[in-house]
N, C-alpha and C. Protein backbone atom coordinates (compact mmCIF):
# COMPACT_ATOMS: atom_id res chain seq x y z
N UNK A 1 -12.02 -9.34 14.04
CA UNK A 1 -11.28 -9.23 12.78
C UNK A 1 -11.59 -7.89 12.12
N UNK A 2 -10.28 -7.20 11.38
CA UNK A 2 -10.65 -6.27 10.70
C UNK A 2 -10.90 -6.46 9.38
N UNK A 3 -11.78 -5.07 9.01
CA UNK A 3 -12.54 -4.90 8.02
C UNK A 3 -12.14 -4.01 7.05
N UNK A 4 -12.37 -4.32 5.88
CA UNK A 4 -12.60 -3.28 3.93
C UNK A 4 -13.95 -2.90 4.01
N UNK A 5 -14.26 -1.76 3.36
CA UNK A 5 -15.52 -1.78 2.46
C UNK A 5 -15.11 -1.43 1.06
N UNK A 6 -15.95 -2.69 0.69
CA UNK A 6 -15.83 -2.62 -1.25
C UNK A 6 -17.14 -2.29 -1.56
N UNK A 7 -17.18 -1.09 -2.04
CA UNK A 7 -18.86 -0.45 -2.27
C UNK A 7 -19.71 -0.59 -1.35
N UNK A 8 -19.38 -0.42 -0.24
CA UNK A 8 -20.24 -0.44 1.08
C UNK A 8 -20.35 -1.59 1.80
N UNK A 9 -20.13 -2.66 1.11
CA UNK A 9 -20.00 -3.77 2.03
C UNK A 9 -18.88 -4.33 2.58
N UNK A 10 -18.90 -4.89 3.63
CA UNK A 10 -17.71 -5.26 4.82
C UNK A 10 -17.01 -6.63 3.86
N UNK A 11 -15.76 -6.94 4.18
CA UNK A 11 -15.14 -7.44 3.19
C UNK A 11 -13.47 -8.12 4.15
N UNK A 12 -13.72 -9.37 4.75
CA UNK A 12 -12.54 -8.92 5.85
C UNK A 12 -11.60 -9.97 5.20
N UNK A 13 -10.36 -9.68 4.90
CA UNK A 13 -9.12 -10.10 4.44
C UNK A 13 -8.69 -10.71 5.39
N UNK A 14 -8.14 -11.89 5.01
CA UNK A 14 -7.01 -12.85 6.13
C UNK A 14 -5.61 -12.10 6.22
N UNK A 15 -5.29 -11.65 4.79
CA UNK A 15 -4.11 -11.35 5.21
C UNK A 15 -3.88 -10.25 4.01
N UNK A 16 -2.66 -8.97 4.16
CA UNK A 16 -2.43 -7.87 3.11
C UNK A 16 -1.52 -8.80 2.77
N UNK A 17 -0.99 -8.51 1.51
CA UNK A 17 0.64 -9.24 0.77
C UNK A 17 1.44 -8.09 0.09
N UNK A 18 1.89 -7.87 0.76
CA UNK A 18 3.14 -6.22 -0.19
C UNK A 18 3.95 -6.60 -1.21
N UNK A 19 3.71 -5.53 -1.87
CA UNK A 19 5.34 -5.73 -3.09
C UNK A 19 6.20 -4.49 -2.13
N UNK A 20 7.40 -4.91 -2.26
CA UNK A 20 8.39 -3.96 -1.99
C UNK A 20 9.04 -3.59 -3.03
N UNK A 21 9.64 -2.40 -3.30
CA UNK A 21 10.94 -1.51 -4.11
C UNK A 21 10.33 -2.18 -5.88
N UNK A 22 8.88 -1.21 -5.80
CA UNK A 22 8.27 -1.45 -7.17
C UNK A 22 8.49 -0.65 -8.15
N UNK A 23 8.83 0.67 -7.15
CA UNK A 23 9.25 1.75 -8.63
C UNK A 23 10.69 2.26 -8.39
N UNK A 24 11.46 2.20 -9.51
CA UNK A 24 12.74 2.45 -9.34
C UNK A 24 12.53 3.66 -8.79
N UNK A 25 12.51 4.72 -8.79
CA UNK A 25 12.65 6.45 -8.17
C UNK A 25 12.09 5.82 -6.68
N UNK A 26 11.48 4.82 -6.57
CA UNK A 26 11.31 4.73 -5.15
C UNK A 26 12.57 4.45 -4.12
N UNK A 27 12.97 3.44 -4.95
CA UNK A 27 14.18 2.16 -4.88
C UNK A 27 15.46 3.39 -4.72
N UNK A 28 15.36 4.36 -5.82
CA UNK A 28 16.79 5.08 -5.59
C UNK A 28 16.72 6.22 -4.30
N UNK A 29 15.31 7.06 -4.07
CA UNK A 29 15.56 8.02 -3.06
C UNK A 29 15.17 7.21 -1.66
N UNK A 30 15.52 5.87 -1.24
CA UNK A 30 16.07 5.39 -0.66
C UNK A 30 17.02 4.59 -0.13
N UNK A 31 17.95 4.87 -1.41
CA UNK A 31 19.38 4.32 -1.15
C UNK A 31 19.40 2.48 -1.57
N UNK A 32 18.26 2.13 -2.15
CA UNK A 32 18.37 0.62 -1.65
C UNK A 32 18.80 0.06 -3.30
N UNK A 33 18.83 -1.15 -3.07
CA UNK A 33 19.73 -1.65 -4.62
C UNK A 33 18.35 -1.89 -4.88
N UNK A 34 18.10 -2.67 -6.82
CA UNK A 34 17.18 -2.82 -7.30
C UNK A 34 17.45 -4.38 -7.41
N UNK A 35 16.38 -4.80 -6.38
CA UNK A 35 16.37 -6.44 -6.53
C UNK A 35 16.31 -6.93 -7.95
N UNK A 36 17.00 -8.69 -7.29
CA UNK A 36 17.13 -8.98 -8.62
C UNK A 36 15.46 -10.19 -8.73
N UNK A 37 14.29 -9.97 -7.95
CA UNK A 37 13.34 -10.99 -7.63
C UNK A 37 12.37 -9.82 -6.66
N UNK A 38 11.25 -10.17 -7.42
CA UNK A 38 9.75 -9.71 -6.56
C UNK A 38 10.26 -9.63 -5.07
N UNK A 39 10.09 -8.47 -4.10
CA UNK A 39 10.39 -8.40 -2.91
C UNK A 39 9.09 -8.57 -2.32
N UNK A 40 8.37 -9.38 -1.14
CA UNK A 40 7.35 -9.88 -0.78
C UNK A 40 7.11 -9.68 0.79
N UNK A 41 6.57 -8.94 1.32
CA UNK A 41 6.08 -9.37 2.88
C UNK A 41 4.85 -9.43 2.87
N UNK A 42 4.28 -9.68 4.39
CA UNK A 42 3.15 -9.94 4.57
C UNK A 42 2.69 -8.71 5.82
N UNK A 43 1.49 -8.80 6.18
CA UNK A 43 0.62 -8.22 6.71
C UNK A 43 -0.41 -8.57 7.47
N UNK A 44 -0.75 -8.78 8.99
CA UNK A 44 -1.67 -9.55 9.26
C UNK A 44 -2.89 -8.65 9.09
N UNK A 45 -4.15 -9.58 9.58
CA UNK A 45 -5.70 -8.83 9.16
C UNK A 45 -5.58 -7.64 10.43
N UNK A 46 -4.82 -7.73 11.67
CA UNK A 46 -4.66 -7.15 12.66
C UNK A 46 -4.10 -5.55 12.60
N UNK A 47 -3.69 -5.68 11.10
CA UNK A 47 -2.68 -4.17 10.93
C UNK A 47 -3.59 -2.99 10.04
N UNK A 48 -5.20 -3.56 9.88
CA UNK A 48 -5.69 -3.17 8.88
C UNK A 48 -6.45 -2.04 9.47
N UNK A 49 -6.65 -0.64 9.62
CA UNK A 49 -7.35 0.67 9.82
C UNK A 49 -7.39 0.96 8.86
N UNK A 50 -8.56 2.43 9.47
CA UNK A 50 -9.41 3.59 8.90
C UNK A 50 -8.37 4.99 8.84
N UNK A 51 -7.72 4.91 10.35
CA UNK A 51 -7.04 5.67 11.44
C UNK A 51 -5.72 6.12 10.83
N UNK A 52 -5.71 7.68 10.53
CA UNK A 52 -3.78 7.59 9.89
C UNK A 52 -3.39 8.05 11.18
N UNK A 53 -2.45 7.92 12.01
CA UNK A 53 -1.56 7.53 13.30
C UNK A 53 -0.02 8.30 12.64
N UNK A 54 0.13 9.21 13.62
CA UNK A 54 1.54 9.70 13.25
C UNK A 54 2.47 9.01 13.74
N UNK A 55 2.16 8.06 14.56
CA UNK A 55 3.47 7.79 16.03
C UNK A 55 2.66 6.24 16.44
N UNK A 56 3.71 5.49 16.57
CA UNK A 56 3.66 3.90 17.18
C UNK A 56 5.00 3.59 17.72
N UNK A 57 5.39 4.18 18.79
CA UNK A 57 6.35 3.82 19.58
C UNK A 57 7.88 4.42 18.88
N UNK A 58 7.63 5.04 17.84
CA UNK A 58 8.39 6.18 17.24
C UNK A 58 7.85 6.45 15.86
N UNK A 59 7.99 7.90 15.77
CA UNK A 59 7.71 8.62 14.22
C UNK A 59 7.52 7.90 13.35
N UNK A 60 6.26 7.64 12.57
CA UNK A 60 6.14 6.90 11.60
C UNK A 60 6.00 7.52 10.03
N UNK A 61 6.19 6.49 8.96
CA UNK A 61 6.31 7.03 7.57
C UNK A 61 5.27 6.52 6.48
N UNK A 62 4.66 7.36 5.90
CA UNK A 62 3.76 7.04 4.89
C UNK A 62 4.41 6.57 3.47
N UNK A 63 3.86 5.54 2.95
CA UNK A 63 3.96 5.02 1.78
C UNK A 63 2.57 4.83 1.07
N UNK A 64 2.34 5.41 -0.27
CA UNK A 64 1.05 5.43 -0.82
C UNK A 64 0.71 4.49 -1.86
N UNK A 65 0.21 3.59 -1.65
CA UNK A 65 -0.23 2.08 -2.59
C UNK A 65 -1.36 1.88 -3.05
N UNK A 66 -1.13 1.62 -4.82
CA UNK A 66 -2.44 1.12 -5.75
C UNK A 66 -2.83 -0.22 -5.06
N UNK A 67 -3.89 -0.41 -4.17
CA UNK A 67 -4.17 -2.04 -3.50
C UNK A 67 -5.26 -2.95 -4.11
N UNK A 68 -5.18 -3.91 -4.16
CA UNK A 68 -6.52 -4.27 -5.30
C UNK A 68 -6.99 -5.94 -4.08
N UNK A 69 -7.93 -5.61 -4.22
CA UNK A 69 -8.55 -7.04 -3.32
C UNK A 69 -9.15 -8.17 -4.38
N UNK A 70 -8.19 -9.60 -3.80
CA UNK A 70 -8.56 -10.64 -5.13
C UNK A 70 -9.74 -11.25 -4.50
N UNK A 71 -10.15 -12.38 -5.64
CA UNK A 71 -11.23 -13.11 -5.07
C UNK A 71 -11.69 -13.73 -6.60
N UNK A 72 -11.46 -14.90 -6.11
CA UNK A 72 -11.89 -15.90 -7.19
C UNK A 72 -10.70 -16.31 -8.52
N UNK A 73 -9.32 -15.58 -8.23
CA UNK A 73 -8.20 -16.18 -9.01
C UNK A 73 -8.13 -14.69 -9.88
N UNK A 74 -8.82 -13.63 -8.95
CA UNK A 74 -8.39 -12.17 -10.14
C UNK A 74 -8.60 -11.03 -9.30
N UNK A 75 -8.11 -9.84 -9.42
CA UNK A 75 -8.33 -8.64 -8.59
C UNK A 75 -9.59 -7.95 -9.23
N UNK A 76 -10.33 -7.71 -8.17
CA UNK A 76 -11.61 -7.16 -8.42
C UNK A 76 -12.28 -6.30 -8.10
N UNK A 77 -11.12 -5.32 -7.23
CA UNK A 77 -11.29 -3.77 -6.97
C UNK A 77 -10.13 -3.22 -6.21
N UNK A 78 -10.72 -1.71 -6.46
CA UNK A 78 -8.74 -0.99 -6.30
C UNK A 78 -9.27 -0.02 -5.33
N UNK A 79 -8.11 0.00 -4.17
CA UNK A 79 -8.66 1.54 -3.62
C UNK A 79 -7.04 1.62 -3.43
N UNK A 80 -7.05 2.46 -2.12
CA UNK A 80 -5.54 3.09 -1.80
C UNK A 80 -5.04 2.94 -0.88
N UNK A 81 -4.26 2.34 -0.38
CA UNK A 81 -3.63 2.08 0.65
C UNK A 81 -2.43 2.81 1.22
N UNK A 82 -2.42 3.22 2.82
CA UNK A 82 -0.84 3.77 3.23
C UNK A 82 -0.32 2.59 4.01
N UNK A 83 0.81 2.35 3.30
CA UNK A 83 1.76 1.41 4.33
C UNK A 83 2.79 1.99 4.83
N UNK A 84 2.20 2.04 6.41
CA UNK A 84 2.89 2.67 7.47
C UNK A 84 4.26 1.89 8.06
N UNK A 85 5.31 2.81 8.01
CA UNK A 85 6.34 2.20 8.51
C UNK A 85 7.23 2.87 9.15
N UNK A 86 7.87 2.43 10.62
CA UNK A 86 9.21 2.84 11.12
C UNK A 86 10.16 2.82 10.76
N UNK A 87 10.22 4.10 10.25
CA UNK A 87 11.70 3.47 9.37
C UNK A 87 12.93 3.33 10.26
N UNK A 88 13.53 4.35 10.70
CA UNK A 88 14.09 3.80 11.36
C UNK A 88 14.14 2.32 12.76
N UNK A 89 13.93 2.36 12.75
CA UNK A 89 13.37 0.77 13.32
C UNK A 89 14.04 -0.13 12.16
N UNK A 90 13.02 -0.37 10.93
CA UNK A 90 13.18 -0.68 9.56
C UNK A 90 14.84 -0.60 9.19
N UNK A 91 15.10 0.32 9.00
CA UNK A 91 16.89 0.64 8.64
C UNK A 91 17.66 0.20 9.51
N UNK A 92 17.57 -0.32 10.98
CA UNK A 92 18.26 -1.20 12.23
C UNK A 92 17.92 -2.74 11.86
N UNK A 93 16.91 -2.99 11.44
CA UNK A 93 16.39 -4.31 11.18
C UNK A 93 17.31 -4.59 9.53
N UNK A 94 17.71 -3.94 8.82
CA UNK A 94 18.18 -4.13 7.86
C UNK A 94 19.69 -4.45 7.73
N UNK A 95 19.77 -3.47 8.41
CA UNK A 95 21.49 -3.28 8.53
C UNK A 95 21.97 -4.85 9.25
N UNK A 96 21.21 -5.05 10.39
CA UNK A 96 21.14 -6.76 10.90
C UNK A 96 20.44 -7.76 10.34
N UNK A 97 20.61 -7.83 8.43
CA UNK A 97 20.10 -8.83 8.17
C UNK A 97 18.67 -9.41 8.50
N UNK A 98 18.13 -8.91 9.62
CA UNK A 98 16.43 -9.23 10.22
C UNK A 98 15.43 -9.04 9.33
N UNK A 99 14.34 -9.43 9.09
CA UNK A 99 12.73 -9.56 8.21
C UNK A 99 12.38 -8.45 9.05
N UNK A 100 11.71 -7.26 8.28
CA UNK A 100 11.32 -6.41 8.83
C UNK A 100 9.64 -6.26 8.98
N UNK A 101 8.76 -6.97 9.53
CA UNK A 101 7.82 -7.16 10.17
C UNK A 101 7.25 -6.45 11.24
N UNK A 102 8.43 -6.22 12.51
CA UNK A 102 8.20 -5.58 13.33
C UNK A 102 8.03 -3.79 12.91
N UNK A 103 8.83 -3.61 11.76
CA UNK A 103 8.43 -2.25 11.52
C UNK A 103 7.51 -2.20 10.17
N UNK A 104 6.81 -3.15 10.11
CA UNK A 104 5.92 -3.06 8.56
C UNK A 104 4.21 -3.24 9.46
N UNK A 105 4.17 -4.19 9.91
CA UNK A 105 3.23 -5.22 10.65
C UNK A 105 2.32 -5.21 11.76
N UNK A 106 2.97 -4.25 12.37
CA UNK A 106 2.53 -3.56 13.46
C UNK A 106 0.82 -3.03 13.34
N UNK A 107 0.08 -3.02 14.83
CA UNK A 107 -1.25 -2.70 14.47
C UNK A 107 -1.56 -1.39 14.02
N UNK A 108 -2.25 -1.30 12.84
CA UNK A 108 -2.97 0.11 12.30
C UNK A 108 -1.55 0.31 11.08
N UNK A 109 -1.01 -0.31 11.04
CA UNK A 109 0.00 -0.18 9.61
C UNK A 109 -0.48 -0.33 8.31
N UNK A 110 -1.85 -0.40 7.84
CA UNK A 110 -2.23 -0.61 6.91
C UNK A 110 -3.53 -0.14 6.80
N UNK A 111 -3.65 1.59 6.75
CA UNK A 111 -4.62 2.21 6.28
C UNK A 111 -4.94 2.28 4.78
N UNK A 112 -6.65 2.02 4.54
CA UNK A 112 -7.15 2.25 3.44
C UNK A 112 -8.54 3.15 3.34
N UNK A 113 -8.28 3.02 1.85
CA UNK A 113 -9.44 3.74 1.89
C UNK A 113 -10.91 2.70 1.44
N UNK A 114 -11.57 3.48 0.94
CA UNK A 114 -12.60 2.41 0.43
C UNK A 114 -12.29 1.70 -0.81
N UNK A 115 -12.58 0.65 -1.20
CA UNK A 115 -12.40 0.18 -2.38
C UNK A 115 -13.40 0.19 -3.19
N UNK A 116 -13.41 0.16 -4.71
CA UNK A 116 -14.38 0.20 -5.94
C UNK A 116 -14.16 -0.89 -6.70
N UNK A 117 -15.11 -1.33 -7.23
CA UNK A 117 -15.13 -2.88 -8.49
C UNK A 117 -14.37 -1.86 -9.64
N UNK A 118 -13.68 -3.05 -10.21
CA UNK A 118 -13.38 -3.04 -11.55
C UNK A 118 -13.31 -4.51 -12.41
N UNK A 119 -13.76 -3.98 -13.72
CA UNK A 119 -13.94 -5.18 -14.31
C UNK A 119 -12.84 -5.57 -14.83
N UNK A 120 -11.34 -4.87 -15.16
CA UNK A 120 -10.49 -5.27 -15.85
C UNK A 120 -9.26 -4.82 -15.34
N UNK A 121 -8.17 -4.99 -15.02
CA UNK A 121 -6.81 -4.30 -14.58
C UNK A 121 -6.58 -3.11 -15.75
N UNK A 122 -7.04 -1.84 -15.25
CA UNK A 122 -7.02 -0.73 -16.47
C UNK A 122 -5.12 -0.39 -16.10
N UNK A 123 -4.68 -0.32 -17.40
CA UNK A 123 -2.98 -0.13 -17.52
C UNK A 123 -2.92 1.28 -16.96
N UNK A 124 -3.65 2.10 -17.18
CA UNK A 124 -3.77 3.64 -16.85
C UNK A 124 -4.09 3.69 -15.13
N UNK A 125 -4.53 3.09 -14.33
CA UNK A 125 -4.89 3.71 -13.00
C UNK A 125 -3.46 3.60 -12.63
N UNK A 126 -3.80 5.20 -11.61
CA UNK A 126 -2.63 5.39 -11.01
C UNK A 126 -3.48 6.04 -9.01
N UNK A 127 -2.20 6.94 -8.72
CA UNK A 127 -2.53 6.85 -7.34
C UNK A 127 -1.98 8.75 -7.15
N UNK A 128 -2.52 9.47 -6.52
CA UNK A 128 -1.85 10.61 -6.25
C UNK A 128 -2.04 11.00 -4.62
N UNK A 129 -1.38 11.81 -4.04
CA UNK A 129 -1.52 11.63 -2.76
C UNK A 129 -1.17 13.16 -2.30
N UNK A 130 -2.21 13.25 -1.95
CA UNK A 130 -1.68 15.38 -2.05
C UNK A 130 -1.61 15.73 0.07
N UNK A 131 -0.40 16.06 0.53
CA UNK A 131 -0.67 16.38 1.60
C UNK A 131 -0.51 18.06 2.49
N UNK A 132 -1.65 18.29 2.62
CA UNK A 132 -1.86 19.80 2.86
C UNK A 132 -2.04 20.55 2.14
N UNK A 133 -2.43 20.27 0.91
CA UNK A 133 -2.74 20.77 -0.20
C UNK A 133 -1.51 20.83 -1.28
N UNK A 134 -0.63 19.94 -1.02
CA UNK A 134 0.69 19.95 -2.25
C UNK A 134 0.46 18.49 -2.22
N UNK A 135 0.60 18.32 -3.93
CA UNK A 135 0.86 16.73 -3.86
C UNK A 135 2.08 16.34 -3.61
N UNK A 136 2.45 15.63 -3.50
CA UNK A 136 3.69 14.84 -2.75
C UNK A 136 4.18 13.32 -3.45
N UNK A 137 2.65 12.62 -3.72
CA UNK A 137 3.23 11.20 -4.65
C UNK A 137 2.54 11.10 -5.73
N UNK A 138 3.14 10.59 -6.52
CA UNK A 138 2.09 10.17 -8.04
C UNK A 138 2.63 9.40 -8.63
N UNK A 139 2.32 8.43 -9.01
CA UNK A 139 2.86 6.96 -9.86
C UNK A 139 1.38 6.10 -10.24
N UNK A 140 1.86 5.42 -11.37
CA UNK A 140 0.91 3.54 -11.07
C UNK A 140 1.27 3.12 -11.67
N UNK A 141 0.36 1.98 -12.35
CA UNK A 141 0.67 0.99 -13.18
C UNK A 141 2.12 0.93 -14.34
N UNK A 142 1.94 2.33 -15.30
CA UNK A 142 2.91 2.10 -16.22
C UNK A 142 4.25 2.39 -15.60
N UNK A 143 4.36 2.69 -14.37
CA UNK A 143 5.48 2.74 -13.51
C UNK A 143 6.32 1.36 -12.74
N UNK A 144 5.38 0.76 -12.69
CA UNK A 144 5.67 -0.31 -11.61
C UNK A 144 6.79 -1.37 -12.62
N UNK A 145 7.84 -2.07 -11.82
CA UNK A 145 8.70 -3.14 -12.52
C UNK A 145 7.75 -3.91 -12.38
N UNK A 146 6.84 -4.62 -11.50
CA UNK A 146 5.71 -5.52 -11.59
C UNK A 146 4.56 -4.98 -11.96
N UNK A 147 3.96 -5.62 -12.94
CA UNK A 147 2.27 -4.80 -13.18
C UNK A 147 1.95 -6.07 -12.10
N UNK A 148 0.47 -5.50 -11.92
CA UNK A 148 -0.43 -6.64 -11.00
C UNK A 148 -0.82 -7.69 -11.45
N UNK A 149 -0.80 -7.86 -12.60
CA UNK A 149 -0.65 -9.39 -13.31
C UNK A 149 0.18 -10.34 -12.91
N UNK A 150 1.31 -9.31 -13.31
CA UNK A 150 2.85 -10.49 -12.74
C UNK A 150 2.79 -10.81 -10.89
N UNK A 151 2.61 -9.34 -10.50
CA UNK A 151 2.08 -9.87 -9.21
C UNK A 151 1.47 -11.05 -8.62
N UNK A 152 0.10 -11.31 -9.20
CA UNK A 152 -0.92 -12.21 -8.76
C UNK A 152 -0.54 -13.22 -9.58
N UNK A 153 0.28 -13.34 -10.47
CA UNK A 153 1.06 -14.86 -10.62
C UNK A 153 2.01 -15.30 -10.21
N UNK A 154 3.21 -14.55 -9.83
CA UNK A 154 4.21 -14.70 -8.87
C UNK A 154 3.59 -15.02 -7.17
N UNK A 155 2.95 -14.40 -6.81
CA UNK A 155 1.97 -14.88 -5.73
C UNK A 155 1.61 -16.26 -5.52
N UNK A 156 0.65 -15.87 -6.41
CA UNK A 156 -0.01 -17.92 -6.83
C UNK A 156 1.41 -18.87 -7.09
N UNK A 157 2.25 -18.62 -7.19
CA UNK A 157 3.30 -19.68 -7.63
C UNK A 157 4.09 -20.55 -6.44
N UNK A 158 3.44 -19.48 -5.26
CA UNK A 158 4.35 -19.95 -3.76
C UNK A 158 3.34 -19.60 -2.58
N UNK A 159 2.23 -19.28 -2.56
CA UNK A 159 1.29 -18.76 -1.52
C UNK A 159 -0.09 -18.89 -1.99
N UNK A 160 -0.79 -19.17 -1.09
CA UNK A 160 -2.53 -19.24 -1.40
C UNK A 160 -3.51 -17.73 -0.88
N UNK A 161 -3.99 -17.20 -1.86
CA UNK A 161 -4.63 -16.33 -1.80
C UNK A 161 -5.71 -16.45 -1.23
N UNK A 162 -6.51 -15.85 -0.27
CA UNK A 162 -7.87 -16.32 0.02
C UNK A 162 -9.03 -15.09 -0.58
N UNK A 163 -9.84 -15.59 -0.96
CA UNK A 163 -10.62 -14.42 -1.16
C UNK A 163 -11.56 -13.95 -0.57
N UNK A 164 -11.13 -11.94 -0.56
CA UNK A 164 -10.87 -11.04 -0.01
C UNK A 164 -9.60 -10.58 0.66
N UNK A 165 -8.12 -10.95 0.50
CA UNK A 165 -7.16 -10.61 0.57
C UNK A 165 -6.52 -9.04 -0.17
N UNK A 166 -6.00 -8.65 0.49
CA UNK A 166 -5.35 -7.34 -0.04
C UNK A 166 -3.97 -7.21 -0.77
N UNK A 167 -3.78 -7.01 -2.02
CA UNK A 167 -2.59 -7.19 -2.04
C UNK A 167 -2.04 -5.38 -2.99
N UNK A 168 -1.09 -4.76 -1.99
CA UNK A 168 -0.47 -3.61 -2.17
C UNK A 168 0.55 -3.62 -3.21
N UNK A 169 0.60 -2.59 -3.85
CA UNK A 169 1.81 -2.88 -5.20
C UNK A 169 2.67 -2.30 -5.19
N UNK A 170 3.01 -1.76 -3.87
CA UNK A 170 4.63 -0.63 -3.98
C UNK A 170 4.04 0.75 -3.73
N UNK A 171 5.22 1.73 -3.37
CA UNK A 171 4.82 2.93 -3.36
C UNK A 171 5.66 3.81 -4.50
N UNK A 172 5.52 4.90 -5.18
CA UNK A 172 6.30 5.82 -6.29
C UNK A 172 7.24 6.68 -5.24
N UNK A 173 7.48 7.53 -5.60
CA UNK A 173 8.82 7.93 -4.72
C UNK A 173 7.96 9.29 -4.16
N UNK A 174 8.83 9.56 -3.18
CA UNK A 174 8.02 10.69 -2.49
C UNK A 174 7.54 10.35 -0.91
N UNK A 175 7.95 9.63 -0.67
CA UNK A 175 7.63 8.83 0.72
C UNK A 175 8.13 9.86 1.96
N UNK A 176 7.84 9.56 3.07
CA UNK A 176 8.08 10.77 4.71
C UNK A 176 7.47 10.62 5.51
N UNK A 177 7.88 11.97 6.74
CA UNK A 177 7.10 11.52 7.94
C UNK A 177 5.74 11.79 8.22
N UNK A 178 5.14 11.15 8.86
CA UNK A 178 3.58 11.92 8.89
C UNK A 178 3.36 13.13 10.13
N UNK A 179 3.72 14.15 10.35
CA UNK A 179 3.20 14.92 11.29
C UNK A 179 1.58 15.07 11.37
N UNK A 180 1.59 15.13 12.72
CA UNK A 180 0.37 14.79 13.52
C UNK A 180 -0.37 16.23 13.29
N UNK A 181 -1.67 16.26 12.52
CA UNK A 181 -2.43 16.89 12.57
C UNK A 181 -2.48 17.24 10.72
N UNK A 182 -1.65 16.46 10.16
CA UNK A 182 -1.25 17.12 8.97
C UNK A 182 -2.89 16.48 7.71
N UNK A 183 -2.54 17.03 6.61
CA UNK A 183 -4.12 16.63 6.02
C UNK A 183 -3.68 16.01 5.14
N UNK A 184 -4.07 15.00 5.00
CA UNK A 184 -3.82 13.69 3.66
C UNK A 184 -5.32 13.52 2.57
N UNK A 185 -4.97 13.38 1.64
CA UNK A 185 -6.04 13.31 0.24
C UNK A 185 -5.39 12.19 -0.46
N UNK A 186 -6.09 10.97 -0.54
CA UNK A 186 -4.99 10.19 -1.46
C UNK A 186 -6.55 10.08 -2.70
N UNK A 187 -6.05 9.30 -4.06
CA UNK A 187 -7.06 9.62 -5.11
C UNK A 187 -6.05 8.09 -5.92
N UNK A 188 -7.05 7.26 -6.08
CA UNK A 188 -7.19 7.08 -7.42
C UNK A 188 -7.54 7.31 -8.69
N UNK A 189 -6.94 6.90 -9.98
CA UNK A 189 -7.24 7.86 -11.09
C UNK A 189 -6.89 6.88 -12.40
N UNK A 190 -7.63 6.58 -13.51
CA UNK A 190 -7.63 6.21 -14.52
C UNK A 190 -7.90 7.40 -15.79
N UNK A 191 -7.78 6.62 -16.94
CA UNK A 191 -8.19 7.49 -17.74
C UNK A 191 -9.70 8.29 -18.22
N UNK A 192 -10.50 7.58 -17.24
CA UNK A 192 -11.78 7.96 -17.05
C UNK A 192 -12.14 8.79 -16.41
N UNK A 193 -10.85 9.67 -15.28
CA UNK A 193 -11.01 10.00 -13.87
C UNK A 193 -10.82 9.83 -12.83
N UNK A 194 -11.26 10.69 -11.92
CA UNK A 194 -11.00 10.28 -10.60
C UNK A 194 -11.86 8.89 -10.07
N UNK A 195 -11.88 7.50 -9.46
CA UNK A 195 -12.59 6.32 -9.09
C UNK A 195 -12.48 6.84 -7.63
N UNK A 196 -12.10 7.48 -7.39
CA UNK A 196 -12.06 7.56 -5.39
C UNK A 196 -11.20 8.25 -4.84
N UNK A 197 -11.43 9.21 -4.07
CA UNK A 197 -11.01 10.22 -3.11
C UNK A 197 -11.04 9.95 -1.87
N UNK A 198 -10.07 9.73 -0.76
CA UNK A 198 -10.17 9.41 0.42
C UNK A 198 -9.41 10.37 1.35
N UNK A 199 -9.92 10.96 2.48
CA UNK A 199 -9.30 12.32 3.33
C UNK A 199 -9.18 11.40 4.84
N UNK A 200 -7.92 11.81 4.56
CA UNK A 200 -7.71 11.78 6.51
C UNK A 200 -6.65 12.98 6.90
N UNK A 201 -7.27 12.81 8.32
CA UNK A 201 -6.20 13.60 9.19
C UNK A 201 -5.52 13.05 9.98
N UNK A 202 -4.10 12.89 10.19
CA UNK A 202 -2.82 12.45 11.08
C UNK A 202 -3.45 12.73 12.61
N UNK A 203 -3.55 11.70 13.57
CA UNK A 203 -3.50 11.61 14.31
C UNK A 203 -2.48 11.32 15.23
N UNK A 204 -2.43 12.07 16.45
CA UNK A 204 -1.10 11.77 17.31
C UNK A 204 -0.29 10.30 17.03
């Protein structure tokens, strides 16, 4: 089974739970309508890496997510998550009506970074994601049509959380391909500062 570290200790989730099309500018520079209901997939513990991966059986796309791991009926730390996806794959699976799983779900689709405690859902954390030295995404909380409140009650209303579960809150707009070799910095950030800096490099 794969593994989190939340302040250094191993932390293994049954399962990630996504929000989809959380920030409108996301929703519009991809053409898609603005649901009228929380958009929801899942994630097995199987999709969870360290590893950013440019390529899984075609070109893959980064999406950069505020992720918070629950436990005990509340989220209790935030790090950053990329949810990796084919899009095209994704955009064939759509166009045919199909659950797009096969291009969400896939192994190593759900890189993070480390996670940090927090004692309270701060309204201010956000997420920035600088690649090659230009940032590229920036959004959070006061962005999102769902805060993580509504999240983790819309959740609880139809699904059982287990604790240590991951649950991702959307990405801000700015999304693309990952070329292989390229340098990724993603950062969480409140009004206190930076909570966490995480570096990878794109691998083939």
């Amino acid at each position: 089974m794969n593994h989190i570290l939340l302040d250094s200790h191993k932390i293994i989730p049954s399962k990630i739970v996504c929000i989809g099309r959380n920030y409108v500018d996301h929703i519009a520079e991809l053409s898609n309508e603005v649901p009228d209901h929380m958009v929801v997939f899942v994630k097995p513990n199987s999709a969870i890496s360290t590893t950013l991966h440019s390529f899984h059986q075609e070109p893959l796309h980064y999406e950069a997510e505020l992720s918070f791991v629950y436990q005990q009926g509340k989220f209790v730390a935030v790090g950053l998550g990329l949810d990796l996806t084919k899009r095209g794959l994704q955009g064939q699976l759509k166009a045919s009506g199909l659950p797009w799983e096969r291009a969400k779900s896939f192994d190593g689709s759900a890189v993070f970074s480390e996670f940090v405690a927090i004692d309270t859902l701060d309204p201010t954390l956000s997420l920035e994601l600088s690649i090659n030295d230009q940032l590229i995404q920036q959004g959070g909380i006061s962005l999102m049509m769902y805060k993580p409140q509504q999240i983790l009650q819309e959740l609880q209303s139809f699904m059982t959380l287990e604790d240590g579960d991951i649950v991702m809150t959307g990405t801000p707009k700015g999304v693309g391909v990952i070329n292989s070799g390229s340098q990724f910095v993603g950062r969480v950030i409140s009004e206190k500062g930076c909570l966490l800096e995480q570096h990878w490099v794109a691998q083939p």
